[in-house]
PDB file of N, CA and C in Angstrom:
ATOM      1  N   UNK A   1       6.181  -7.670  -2.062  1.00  0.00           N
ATOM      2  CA  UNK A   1       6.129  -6.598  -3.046  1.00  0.00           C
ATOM      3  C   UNK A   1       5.054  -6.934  -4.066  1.00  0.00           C
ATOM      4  N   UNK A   2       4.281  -5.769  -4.408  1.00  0.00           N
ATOM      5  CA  UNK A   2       3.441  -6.079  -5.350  1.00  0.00           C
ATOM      6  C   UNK A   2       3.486  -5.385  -6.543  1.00  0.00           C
ATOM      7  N   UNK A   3       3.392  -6.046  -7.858  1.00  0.00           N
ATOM      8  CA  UNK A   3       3.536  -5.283  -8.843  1.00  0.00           C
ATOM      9  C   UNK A   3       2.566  -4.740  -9.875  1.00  0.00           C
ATOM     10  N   UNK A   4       2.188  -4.253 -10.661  1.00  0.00           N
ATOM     11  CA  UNK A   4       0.987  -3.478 -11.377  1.00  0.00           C
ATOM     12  C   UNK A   4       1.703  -2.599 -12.881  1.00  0.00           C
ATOM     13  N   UNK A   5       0.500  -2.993 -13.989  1.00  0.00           N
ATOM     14  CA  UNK A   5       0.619  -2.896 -14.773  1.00  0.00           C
ATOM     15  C   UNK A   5       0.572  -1.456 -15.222  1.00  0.00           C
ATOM     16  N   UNK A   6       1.316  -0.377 -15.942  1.00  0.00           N
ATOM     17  CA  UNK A   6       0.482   0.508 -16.690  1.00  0.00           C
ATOM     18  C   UNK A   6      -0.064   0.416 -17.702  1.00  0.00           C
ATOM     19  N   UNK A   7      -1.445   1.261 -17.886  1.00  0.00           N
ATOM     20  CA  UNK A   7      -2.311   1.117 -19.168  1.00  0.00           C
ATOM     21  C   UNK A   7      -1.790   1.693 -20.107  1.00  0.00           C
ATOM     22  N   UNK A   8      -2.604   1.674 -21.204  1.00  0.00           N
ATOM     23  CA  UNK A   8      -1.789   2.891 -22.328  1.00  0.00           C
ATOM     24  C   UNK A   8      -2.101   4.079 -21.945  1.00  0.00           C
ATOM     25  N   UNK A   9      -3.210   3.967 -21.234  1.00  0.00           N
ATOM     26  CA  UNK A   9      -3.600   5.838 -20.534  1.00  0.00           C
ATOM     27  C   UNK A   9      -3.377   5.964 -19.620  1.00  0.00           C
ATOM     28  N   UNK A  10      -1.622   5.261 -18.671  1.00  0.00           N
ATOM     29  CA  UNK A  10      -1.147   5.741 -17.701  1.00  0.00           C
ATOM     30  C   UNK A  10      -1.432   5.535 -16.401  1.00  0.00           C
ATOM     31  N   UNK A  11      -3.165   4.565 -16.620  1.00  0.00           N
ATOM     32  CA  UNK A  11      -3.407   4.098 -15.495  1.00  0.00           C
ATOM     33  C   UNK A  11      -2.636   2.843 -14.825  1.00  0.00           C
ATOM     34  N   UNK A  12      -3.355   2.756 -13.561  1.00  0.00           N
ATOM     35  CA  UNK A  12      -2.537   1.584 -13.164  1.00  0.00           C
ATOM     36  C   UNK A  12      -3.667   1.313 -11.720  1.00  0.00           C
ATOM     37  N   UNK A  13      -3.793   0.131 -11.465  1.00  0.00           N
ATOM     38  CA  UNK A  13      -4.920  -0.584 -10.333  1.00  0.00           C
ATOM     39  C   UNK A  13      -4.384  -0.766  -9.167  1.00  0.00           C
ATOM     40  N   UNK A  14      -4.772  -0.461  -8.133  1.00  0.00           N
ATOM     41  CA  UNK A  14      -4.483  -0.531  -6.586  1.00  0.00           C
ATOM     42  C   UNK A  14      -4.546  -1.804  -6.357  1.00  0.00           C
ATOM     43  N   UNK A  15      -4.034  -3.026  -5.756  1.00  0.00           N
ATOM     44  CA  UNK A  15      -4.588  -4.105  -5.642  1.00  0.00           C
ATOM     45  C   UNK A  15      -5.550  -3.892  -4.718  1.00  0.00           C
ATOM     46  N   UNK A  16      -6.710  -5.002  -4.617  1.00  0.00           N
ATOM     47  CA  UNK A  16      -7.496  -5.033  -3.708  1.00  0.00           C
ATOM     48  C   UNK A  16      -7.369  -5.009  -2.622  1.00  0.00           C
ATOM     49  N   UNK A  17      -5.895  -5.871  -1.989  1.00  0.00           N
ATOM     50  CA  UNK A  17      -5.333  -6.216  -0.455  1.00  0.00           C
ATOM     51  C   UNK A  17      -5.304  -4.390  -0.251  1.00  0.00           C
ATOM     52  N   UNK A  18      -4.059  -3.707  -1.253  1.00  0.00           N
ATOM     53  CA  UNK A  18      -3.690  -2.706  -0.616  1.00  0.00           C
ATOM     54  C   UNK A  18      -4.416  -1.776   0.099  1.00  0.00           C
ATOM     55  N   UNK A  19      -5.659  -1.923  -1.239  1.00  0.00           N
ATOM     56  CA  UNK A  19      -7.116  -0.571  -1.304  1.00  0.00           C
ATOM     57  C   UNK A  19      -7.571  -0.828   0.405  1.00  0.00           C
ATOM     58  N   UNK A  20      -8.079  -1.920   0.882  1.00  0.00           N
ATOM     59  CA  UNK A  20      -8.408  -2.419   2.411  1.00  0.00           C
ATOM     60  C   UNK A  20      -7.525  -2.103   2.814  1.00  0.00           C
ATOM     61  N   UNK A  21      -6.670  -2.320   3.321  1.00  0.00           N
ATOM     62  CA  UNK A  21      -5.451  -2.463   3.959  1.00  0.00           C
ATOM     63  C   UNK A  21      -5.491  -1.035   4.217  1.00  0.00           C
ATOM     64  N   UNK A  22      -5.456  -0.047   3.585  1.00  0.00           N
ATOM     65  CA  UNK A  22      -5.082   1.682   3.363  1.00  0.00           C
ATOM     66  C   UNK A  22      -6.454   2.228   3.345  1.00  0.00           C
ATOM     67  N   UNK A  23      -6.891   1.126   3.336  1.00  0.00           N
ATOM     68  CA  UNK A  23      -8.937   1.993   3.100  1.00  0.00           C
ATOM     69  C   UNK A  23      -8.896   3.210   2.529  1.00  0.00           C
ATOM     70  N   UNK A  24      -8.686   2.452   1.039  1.00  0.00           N
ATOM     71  CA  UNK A  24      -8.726   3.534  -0.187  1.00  0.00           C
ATOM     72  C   UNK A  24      -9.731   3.059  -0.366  1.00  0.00           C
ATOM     73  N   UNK A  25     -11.024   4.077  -1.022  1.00  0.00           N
ATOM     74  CA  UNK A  25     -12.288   3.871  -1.822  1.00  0.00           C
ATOM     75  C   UNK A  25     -12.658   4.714  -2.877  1.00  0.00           C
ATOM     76  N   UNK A  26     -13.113   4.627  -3.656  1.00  0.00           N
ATOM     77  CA  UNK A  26     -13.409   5.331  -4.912  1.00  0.00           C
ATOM     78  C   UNK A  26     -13.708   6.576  -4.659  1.00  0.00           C
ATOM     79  N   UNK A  27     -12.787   7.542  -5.825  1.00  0.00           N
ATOM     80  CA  UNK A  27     -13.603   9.002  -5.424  1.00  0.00           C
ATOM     81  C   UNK A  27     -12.470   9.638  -4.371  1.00  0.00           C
ATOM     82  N   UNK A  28     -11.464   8.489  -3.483  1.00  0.00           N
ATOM     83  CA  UNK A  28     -10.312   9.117  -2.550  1.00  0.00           C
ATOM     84  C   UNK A  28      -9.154   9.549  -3.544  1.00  0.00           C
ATOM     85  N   UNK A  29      -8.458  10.435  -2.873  1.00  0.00           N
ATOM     86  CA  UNK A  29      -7.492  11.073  -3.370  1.00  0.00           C
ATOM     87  C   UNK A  29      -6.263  10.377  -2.999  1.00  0.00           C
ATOM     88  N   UNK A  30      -4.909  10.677  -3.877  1.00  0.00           N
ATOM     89  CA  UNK A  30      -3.436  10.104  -3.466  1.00  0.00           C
ATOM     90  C   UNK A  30      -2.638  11.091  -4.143  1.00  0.00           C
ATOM     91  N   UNK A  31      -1.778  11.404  -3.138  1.00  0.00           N
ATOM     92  CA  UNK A  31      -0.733  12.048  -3.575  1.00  0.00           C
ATOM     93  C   UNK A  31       0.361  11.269  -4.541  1.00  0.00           C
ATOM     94  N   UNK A  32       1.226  11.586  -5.280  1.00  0.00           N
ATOM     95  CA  UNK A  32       2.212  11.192  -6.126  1.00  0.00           C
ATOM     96  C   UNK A  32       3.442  11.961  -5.416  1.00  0.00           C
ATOM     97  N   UNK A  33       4.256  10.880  -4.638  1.00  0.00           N
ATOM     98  CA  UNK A  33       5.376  11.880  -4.574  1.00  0.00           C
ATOM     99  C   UNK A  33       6.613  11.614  -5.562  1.00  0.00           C
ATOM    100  N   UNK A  34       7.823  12.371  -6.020  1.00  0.00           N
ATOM    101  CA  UNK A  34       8.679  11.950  -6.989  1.00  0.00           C
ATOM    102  C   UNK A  34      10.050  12.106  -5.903  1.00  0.00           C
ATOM    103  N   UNK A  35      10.505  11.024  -5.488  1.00  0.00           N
ATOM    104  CA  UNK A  35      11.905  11.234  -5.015  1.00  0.00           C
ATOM    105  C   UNK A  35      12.840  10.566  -6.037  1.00  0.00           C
ATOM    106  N   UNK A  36      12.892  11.154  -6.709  1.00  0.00           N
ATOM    107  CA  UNK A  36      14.421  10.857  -8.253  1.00  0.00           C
ATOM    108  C   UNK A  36      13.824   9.986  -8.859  1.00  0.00           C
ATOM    109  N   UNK A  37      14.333   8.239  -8.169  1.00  0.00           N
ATOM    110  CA  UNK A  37      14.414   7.388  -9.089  1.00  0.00           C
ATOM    111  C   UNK A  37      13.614   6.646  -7.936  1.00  0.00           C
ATOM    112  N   UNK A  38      12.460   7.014  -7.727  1.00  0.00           N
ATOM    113  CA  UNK A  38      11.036   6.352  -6.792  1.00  0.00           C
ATOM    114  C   UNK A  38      10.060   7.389  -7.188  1.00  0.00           C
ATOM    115  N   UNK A  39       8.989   6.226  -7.205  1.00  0.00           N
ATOM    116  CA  UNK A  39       7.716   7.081  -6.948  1.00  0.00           C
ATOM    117  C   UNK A  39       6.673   6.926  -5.648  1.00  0.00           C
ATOM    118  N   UNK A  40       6.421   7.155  -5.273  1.00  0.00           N
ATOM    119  CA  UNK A  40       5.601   7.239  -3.698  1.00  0.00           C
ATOM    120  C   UNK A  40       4.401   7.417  -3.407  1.00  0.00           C
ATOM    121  N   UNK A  41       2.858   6.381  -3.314  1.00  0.00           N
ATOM    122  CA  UNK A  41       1.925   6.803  -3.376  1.00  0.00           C
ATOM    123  C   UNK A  41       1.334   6.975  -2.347  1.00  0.00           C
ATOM    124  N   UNK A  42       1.025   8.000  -1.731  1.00  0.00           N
ATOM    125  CA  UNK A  42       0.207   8.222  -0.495  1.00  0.00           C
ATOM    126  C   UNK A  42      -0.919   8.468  -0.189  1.00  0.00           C
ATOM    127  N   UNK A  43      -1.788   8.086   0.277  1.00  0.00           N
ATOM    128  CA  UNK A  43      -3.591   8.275   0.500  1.00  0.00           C
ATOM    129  C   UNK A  43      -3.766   9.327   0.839  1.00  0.00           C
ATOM    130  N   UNK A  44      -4.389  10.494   1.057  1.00  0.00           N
ATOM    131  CA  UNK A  44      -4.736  11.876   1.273  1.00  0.00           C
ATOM    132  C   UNK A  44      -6.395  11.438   1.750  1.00  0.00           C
ATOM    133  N   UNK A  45      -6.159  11.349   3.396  1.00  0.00           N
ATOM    134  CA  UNK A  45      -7.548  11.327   4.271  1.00  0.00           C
ATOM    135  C   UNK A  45      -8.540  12.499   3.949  1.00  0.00           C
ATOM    136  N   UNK A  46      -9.634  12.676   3.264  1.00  0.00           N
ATOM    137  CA  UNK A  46     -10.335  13.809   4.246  1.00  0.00           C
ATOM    138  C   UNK A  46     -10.743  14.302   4.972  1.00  0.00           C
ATOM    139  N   UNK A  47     -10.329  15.547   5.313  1.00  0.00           N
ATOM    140  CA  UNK A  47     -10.429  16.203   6.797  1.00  0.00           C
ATOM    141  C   UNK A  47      -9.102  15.799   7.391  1.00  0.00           C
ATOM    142  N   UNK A  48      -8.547  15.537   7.305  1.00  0.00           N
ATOM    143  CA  UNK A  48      -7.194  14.916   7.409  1.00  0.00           C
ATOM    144  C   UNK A  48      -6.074  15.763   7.228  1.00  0.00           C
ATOM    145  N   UNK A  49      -5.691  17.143   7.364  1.00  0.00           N
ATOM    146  CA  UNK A  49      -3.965  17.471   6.665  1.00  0.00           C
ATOM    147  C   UNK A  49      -3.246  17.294   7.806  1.00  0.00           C
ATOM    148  N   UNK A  50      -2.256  16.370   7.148  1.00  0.00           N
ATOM    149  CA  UNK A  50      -0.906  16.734   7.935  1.00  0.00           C
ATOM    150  C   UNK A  50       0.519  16.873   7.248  1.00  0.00           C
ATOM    151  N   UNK A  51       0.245  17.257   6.090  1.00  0.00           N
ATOM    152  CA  UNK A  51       1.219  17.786   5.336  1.00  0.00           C
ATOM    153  C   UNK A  51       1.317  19.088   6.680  1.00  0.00           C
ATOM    154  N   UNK A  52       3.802  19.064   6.641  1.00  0.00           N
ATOM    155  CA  UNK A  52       3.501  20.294   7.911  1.00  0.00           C
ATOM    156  C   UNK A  52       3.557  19.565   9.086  1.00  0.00           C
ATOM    157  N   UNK A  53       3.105  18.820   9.040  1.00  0.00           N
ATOM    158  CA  UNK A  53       3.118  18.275  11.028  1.00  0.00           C
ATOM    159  C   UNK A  53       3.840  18.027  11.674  1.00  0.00           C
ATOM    160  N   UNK A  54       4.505  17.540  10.435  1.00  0.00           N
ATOM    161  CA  UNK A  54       6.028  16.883  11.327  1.00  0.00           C
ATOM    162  C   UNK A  54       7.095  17.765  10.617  1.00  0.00           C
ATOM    163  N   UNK A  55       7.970  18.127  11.539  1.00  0.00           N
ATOM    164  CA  UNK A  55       9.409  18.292  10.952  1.00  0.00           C
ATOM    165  C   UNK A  55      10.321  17.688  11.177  1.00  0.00           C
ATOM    166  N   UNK A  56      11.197  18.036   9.902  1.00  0.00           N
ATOM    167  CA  UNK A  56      12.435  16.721   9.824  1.00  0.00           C
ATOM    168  C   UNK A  56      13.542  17.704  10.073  1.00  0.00           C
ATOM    169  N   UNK A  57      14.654  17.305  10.503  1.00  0.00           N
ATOM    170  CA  UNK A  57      16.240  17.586  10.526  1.00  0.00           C
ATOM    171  C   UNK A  57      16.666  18.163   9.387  1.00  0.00           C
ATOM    172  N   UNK A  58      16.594  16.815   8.263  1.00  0.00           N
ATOM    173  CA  UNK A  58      17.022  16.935   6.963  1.00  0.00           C
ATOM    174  C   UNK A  58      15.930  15.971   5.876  1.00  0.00           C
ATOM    175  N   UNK A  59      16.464  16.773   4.848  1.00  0.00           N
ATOM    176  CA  UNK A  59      15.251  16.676   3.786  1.00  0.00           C
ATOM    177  C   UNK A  59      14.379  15.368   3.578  1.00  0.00           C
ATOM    178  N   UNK A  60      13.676  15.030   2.880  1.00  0.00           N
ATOM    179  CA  UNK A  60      13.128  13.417   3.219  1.00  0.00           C
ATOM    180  C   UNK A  60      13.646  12.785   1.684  1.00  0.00           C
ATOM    181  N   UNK A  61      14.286  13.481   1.020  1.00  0.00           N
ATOM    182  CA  UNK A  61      15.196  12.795   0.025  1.00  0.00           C
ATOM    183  C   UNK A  61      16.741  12.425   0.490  1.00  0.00           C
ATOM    184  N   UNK A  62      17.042  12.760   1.366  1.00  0.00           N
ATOM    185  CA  UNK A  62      18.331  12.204   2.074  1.00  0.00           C
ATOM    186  C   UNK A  62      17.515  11.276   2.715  1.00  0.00           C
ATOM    187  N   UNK A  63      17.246  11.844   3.995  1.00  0.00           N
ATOM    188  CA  UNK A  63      16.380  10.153   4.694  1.00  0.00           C
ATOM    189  C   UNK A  63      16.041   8.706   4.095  1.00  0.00           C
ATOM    190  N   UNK A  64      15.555   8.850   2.874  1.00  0.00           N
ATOM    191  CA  UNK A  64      15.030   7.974   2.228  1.00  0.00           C
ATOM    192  C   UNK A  64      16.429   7.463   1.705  1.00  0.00           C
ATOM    193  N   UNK A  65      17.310   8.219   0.815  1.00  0.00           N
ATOM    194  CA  UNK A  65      18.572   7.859   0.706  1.00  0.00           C
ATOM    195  C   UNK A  65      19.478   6.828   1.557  1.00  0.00           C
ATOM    196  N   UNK A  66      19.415   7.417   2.920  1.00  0.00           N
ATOM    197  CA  UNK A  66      20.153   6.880   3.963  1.00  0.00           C
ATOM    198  C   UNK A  66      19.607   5.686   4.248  1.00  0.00           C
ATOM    199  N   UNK A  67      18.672   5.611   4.282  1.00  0.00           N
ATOM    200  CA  UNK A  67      17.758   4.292   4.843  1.00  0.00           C
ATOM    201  C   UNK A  67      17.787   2.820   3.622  1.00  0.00           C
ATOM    202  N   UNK A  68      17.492   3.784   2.168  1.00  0.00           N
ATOM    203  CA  UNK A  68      18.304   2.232   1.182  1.00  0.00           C
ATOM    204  C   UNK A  68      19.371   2.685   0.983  1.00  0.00           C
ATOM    205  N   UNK A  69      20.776   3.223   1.749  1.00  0.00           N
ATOM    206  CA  UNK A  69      21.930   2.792   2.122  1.00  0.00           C
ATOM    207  C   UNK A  69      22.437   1.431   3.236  1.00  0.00           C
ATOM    208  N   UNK A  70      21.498   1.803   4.035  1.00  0.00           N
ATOM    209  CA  UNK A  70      21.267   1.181   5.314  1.00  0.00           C
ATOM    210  C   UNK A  70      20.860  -0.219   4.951  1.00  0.00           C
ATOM    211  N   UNK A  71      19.733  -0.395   3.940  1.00  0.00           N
ATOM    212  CA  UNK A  71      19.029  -1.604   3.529  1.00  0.00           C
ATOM    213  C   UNK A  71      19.880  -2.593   2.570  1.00  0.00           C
ATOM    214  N   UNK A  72      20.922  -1.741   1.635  1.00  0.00           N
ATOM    215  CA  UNK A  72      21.760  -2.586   1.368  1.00  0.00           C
ATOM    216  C   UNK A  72      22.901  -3.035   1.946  1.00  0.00           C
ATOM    217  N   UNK A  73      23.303  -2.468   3.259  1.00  0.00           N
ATOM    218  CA  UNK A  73      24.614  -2.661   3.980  1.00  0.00           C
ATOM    219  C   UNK A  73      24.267  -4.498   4.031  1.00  0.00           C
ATOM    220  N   UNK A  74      25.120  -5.390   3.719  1.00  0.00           N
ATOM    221  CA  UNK A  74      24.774  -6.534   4.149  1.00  0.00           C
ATOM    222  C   UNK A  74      25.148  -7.529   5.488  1.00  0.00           C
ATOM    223  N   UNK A  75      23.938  -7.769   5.923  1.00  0.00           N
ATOM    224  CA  UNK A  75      23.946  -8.651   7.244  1.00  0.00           C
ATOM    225  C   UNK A  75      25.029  -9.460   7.911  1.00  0.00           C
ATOM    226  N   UNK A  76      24.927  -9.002   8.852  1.00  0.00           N
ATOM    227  CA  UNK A  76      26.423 -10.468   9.868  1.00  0.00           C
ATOM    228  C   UNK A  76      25.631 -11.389   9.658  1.00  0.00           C
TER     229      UNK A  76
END
């Protein structure tokens, strides 16, 4: 896990690993998603949509729910 500071103007720095890693570069876009009590940053390719592409069953705020339900169930 990596952690990052906010500025007083709200900014906040990609680490370097991540920026490679996600081949973010200056000038790229990221979505902000808000699920309650998370925030979610996602790279937005250009030429790229796939917002839409996929459909889900059920909402991706349950999913996400279920899954750190799942993450805290503790291990045999």
């Amino acid at each position: 896990m990596t952690t990052v500071k906010v500025s007083s103007k709200g900014q906040i720095v990609l680490p370097k690993a991540i920026r490679e890693k996600f081949g973010i570069k200056e000038g790229d876009e990221l979505e902000v998603l808000d699920f309650g009590n998370e925030i979610v940053i996602v790279p937005i390719k250009k030429g790229l949509k796939l917002r839409g592409l996929v459909k889900f069953e059920k909402p991706a705020k349950e999913i996400l729910r279920e899954i750190r339900a799942e993450e805290e169930e503790p291990e045999d």
